[in-house]
Protein backbone atom coordinates (compact mmCIF):
# COMPACT_ATOMS: atom_id res chain seq x y z
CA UNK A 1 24.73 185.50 57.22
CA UNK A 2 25.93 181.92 58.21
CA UNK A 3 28.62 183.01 61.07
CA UNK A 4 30.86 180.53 60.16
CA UNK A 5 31.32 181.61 56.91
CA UNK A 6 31.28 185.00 58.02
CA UNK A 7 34.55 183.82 59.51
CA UNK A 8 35.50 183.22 56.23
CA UNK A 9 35.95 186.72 55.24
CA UNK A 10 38.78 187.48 57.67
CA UNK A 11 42.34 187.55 56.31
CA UNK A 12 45.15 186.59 58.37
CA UNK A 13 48.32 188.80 57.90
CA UNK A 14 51.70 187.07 57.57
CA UNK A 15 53.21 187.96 60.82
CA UNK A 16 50.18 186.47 62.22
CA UNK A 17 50.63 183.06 60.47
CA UNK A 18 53.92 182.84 61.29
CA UNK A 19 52.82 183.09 65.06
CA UNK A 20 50.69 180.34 64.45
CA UNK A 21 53.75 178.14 62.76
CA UNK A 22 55.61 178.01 65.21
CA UNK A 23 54.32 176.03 66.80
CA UNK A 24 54.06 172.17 65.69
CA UNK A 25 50.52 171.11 63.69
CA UNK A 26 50.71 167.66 64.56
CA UNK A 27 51.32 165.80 68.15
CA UNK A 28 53.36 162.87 66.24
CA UNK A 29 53.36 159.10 68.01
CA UNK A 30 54.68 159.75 71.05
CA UNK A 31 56.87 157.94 73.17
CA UNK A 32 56.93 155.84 76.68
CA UNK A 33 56.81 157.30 79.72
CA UNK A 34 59.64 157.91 81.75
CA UNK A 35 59.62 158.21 85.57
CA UNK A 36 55.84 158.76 87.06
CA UNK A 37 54.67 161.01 83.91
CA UNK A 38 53.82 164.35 86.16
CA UNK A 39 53.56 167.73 84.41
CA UNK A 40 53.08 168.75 80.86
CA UNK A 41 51.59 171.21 78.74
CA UNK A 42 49.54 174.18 79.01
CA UNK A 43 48.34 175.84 75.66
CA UNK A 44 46.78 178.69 74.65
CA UNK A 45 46.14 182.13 73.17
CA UNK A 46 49.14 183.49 74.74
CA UNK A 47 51.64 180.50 74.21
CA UNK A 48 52.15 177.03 75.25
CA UNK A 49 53.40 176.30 78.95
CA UNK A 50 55.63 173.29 79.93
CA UNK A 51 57.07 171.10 82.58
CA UNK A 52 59.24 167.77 82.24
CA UNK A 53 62.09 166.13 80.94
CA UNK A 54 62.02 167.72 77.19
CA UNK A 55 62.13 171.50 78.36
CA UNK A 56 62.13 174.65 76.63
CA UNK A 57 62.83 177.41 77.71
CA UNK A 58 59.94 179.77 76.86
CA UNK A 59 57.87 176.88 78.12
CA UNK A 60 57.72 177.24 81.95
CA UNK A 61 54.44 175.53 83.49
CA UNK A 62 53.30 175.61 86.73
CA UNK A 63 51.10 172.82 89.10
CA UNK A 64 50.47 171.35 92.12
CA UNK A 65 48.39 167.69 91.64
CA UNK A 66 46.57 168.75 94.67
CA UNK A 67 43.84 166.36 93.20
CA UNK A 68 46.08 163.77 93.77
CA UNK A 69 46.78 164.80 97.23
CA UNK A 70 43.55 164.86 98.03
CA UNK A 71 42.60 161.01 96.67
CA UNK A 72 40.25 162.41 94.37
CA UNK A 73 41.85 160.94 91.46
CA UNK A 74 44.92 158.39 91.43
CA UNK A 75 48.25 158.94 91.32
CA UNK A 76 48.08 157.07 88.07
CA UNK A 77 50.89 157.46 85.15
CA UNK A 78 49.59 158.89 81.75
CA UNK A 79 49.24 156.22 78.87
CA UNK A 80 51.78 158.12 76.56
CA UNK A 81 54.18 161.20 76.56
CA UNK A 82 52.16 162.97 73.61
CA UNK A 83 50.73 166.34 74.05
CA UNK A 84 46.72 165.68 73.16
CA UNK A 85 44.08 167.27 74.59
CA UNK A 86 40.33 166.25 74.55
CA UNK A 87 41.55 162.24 74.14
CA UNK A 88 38.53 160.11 72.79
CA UNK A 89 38.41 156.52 72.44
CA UNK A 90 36.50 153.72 70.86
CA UNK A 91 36.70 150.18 70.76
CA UNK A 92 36.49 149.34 66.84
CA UNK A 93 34.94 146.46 64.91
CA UNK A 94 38.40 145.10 65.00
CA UNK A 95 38.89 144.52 68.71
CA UNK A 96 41.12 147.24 69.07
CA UNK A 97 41.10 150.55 70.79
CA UNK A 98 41.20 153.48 68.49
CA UNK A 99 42.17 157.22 70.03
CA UNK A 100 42.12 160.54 68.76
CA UNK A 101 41.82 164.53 70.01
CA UNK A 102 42.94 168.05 69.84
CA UNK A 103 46.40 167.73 68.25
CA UNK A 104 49.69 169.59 67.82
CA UNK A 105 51.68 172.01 70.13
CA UNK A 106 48.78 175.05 70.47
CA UNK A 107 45.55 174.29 69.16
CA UNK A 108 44.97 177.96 69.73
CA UNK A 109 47.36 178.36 66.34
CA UNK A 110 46.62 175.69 64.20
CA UNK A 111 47.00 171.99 63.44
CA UNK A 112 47.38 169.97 60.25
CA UNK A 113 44.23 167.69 60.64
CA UNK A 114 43.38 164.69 62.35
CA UNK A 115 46.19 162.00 63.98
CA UNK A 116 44.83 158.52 65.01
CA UNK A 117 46.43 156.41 67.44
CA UNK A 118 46.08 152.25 67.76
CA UNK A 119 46.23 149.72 70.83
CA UNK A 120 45.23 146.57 71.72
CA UNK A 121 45.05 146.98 75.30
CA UNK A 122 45.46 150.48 75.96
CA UNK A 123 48.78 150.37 76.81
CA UNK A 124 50.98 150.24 74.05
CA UNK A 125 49.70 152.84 70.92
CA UNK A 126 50.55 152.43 67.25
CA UNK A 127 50.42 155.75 65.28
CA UNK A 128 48.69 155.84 62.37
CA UNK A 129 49.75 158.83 61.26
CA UNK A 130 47.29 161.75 60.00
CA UNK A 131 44.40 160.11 58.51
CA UNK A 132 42.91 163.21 57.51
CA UNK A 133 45.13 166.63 56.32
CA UNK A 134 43.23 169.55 55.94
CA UNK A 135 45.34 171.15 52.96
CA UNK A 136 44.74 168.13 51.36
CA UNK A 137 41.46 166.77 51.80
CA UNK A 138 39.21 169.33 53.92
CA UNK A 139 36.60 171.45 52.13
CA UNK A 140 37.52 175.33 52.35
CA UNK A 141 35.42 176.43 54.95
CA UNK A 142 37.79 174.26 57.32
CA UNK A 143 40.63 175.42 55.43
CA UNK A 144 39.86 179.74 56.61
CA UNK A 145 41.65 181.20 59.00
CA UNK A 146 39.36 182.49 61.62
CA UNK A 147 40.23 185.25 64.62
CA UNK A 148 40.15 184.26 67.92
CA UNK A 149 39.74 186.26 69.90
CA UNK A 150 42.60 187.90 68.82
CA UNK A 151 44.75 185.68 67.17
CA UNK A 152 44.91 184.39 63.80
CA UNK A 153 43.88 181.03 63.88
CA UNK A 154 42.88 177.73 61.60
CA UNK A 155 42.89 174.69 64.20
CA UNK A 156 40.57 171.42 64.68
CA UNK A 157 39.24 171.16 68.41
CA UNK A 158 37.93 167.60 70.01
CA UNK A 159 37.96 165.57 67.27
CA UNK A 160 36.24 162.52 68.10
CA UNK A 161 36.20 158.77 66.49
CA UNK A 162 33.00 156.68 66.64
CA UNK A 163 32.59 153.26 65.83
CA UNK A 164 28.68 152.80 64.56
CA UNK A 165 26.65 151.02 61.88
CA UNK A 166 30.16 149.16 60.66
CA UNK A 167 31.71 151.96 59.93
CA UNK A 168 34.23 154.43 61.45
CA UNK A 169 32.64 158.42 61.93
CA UNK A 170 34.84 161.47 63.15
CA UNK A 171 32.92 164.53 64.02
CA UNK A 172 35.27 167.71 64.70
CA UNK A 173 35.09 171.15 65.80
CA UNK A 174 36.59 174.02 63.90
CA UNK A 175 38.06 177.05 66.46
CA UNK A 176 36.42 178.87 67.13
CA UNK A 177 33.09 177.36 66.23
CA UNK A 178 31.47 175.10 63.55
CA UNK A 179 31.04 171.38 63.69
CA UNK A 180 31.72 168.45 60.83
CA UNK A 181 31.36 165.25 60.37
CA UNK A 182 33.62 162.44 58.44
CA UNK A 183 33.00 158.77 57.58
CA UNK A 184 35.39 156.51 56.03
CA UNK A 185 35.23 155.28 52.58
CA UNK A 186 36.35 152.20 53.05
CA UNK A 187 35.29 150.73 56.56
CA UNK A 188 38.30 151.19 57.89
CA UNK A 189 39.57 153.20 60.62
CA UNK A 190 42.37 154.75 58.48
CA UNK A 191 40.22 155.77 56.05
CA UNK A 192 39.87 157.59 53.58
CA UNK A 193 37.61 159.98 55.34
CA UNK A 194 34.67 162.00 53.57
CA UNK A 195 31.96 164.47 54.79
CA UNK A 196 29.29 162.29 56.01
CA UNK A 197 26.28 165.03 54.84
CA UNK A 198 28.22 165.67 51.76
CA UNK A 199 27.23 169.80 52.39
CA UNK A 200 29.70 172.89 51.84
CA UNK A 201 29.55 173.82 54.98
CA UNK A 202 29.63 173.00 58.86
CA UNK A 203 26.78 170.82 59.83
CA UNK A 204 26.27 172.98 62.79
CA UNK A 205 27.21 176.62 62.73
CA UNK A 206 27.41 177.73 66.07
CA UNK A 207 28.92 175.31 68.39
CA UNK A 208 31.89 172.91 68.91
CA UNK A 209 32.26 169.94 70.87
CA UNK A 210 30.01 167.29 69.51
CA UNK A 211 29.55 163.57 69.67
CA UNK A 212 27.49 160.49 68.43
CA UNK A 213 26.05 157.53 70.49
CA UNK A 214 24.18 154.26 68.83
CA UNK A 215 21.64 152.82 71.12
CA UNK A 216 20.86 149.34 70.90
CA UNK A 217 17.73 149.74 68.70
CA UNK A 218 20.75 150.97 66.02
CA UNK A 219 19.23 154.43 66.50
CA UNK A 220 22.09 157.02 66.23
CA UNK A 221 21.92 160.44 68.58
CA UNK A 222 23.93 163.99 68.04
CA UNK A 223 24.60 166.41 70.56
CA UNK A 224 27.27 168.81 71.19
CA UNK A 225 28.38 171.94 73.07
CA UNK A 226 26.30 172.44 76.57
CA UNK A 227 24.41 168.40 75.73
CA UNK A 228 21.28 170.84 75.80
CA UNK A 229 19.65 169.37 72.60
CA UNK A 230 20.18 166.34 70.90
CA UNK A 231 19.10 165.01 67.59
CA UNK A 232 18.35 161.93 65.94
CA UNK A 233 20.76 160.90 62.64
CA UNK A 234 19.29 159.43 59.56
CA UNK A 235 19.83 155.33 59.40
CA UNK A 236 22.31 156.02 56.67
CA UNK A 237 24.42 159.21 58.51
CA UNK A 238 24.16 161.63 55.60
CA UNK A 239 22.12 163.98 57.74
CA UNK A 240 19.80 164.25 60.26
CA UNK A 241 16.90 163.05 60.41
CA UNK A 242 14.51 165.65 62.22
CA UNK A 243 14.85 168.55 64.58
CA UNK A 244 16.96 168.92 67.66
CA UNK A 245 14.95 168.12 70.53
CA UNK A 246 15.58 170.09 73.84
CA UNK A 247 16.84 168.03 76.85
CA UNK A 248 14.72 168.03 80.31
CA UNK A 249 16.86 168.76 83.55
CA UNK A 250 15.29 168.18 86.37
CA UNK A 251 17.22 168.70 90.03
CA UNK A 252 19.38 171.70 88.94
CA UNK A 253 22.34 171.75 90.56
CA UNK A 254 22.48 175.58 92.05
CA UNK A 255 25.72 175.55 93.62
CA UNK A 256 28.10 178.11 91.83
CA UNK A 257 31.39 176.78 93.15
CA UNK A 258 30.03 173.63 90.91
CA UNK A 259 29.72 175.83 87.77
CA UNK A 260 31.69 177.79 85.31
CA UNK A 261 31.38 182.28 85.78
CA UNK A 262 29.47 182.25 82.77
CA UNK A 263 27.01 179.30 83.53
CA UNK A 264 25.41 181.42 86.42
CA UNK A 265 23.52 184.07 84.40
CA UNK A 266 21.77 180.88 83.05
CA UNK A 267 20.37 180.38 86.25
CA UNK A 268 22.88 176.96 86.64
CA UNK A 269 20.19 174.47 85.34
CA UNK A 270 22.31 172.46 83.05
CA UNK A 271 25.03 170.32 83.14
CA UNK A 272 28.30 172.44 81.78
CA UNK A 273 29.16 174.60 78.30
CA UNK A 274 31.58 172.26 76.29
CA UNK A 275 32.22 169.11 75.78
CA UNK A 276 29.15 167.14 75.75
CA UNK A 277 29.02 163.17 76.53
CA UNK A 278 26.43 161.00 75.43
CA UNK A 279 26.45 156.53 76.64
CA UNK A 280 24.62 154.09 78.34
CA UNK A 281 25.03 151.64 80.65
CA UNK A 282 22.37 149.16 81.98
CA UNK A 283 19.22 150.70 80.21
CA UNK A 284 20.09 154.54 81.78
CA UNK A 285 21.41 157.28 79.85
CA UNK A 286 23.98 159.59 80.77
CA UNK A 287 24.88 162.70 79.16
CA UNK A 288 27.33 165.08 80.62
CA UNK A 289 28.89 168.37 79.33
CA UNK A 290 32.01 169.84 80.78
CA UNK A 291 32.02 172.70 83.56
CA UNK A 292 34.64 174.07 86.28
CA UNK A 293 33.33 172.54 89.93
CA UNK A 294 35.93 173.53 92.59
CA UNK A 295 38.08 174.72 90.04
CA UNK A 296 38.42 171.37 88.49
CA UNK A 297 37.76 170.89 84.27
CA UNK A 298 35.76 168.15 85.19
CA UNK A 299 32.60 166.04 83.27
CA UNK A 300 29.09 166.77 84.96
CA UNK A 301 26.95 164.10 84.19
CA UNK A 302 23.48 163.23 84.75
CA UNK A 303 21.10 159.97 84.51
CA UNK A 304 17.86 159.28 82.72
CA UNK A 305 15.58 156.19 81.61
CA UNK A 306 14.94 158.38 78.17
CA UNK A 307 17.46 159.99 75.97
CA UNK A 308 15.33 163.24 76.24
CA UNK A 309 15.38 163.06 79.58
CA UNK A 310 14.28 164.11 81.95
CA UNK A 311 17.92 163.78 83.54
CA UNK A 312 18.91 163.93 87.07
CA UNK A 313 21.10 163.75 89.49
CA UNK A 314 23.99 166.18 88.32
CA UNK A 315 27.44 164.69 89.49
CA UNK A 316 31.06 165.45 88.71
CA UNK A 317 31.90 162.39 87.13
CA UNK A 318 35.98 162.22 87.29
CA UNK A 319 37.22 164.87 88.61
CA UNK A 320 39.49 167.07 86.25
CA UNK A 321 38.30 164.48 83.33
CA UNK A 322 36.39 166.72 81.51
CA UNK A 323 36.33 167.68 77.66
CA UNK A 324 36.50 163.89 77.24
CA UNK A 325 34.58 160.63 76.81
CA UNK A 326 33.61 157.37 78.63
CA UNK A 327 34.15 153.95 76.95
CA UNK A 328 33.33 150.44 77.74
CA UNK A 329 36.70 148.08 76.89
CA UNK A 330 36.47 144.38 76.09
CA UNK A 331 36.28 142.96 79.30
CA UNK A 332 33.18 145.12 79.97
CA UNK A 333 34.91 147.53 82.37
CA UNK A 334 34.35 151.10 81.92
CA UNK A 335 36.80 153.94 81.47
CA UNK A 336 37.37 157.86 81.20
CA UNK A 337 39.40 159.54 78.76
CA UNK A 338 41.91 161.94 80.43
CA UNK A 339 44.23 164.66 79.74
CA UNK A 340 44.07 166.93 82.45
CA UNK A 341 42.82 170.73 81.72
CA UNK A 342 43.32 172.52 85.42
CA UNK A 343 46.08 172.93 87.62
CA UNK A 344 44.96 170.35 90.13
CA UNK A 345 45.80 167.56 87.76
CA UNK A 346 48.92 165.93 88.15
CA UNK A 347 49.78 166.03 84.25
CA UNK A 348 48.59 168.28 81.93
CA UNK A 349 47.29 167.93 78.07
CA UNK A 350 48.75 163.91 78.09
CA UNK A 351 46.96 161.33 77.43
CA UNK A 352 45.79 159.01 80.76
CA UNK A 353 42.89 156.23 81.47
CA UNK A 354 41.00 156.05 84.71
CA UNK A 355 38.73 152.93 85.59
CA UNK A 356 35.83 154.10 87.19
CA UNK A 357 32.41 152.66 88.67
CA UNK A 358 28.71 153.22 89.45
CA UNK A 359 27.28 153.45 92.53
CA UNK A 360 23.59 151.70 93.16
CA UNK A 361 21.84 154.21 92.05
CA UNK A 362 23.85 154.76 89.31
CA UNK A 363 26.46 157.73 89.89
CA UNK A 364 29.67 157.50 88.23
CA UNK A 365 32.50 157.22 90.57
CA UNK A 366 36.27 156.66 90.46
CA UNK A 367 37.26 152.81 90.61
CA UNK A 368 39.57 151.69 93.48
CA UNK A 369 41.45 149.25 90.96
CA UNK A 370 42.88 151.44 89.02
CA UNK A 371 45.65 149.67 86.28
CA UNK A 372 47.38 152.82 85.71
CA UNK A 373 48.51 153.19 89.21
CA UNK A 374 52.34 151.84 89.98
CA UNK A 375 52.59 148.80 92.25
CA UNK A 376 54.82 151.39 94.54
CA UNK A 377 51.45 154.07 94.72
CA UNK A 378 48.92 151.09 94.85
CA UNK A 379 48.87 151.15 98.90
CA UNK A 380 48.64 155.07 99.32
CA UNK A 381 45.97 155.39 96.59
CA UNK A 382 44.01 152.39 98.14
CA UNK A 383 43.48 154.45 101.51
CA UNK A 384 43.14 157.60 100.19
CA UNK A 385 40.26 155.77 98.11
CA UNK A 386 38.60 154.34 101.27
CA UNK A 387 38.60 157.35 102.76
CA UNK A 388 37.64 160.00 99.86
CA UNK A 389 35.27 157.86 97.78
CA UNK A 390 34.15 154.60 99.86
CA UNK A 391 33.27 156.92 102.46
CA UNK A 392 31.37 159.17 100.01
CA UNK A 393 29.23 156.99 98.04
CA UNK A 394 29.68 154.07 100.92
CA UNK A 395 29.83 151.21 98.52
């Protein structure tokens, strides 16, 4: 039996709904920052967590930004107060930035559907709204409740918006597991959306996390989850167009403090379990997959001339960036997505941008201009950076 759809089959009492309902389905537009941004959410099976300036009282979150302290990452200010998680962005055909992600108060309950967010120059966001509602428009199999593990739950996790072939895609995960993928019926980012393989079902049945990357040829890749295997779309999206093909690692990384627990019994050769990543810059590919090194939610990436690989030299890209994406903007500088999953980020489940850079030989590293950062932290991140990361990758 197709295990998504044996999902299907499980019946959510009432009590167990209205669990779910409380909390909000949607994240909403947001608002500006006040003060330096620190804090936020923490969701989950058990409840949402929070510190800041909107306080509940349930909601009692704790931190500590040692990651900060440290100069791994910069004391930079989040983009938006919105609680998001899993933040993706693309630069449409438009010129402008579009962002989405894991919406609403608990995506361990449920959310409404997809929100889309709008900016020129990443600073100030328009919302859209929800360009796609699941009562509404989603196909039934997204509409189940499903358990996990021991909740009743019906919730979208790391949506993601692509721009490719002149068109706008979304692929999203349902929670637990089982991916789909949207296109828009008109060309624009708004939509209408529609399922892309027009099937009544998931498109894959036993994962989450995926993403799409166009190559210059026009050639359009799939991977999700672990970025173990990736497969090669059909020219006009409605499916794919052959079998996955299984990704080469070569120099495993075999440290466990750089590893999720449950990555270990694998024997550690492979780059995280969620979250995958898939770009390219200057003729290499990276792909990268989410893991927990030093206790960071951080994006393990890895470098190849081939999409297949082989891929090498396993890095933490930006440390507690993970479960996110990298994007090029318009004046060719490249970016990470951020929201901050572990307790050594500074703010938690917001929505934050941080420059970064390669190293000769290709690494990704974080950027010591960093346009987030306040004129009044600009001096203390500076020689943190020159100590921490100049030092490190001496470039």
């Amino acid at each position: 039996m197709n295990p998504v759809f044996a999902q299907t089959e499980f019946v959510p009492s009432q009590k167990e709904v209205e669990w779910a309902k409380q909390f909000s389905g949607i994240s909403g537009p947001g608002c500006p920052i006040v003060g330096d941004g620190w804090g936020g959410w923490r969701s989950g099976i058990d409840g949402v967590k929070y510190s800041g300036l909107y306080p509940k009282s349930e909601y009692d979150l704790e931190w500590n930004g040692s990651a900060v302290e440290r100069g791994l990452i910069p004391p930079f200010k989040p983009a938006l107060e919105l609680h998001i998680r899993d933040v993706v962005v693309t630069l449409g055909g438009d010129g402008n930035y579009y962002m989405t992600g894991s919406i609403g108060d608990n995506i361990w309950a449920w959310t409404q559907g997809i929100e889309l967010w709008k900016s020129s120059d990443l600073y100030e966001w328009e919302y859209m709204g929800l360009v796609w509602n699941i009562d509404k428009e989603a196909d039934q199999w997204v509409k189940d409740w499903r358990k996990h593990p021991r909740r009743a739950v019906r919730s979208i996790w790391a949506p993601e918006i692509h721009y490719i072939k002149r068109n706008y895609f979304i692929v999203f995960s349902m929670c637990p597991d089982g991916i789909g993928m949207l296109k828009s019926s008109t060309g624009k980012p708004e939509g209408p959306y529609v399922d892309a393989f027009n099937v009544n079902g998931p498109i894959i049945s036993g994962g989450i996390g995926a993403t799409l990357f166009e190559d210059e040829d026009g050639k359009v890749y799939f991977t999700y989850g672990a970025a173990t295997r990736i497969a090669l779309m059909k020219d006009d999206m409605s499916g794919f167009a052959g079998p996955f093909e299984q990704i080469i690692f070569d120099e495993p990384d075999n440290n466990p403090h750089h590893h999720a627990a449950k990555c270990e019994p694998r024997g550690m050769n492979d780059l995280g379990h969620e979250g995958a990543v898939l770009f390219k810059r200057n003729g290499k590919y990276y792909l990268g997959a989410a893991d927990n090194y030093e206790g960071r939610y951080s994006t393990c990436l890895a470098i190849s001339d081939n999409i297949y690989g082989p891929y090498k030299k396993r890095h933490e890209g930006v440390p507690c960036g993970g479960g996110t994406g990298y994007f090029r903007d318009k004046e060719r500088y490249w970016w990470c997505s951020y929201f901050g999953n572990d307790s050594q980020s500074h703010f938690r489940e917001k929505v934050g941008f941080v420059r970064v850079d390669f190293t000769s030989d290709g690494r990704v590293f974080v950027a010591k201009e960093q346009p987030f950062v306040t004129l009044e932290k600009k001096e203390e991140w500076v020689a943190k950076w020159m100590k921490v990361w100049k030092n490190e990758y001496n470039e």
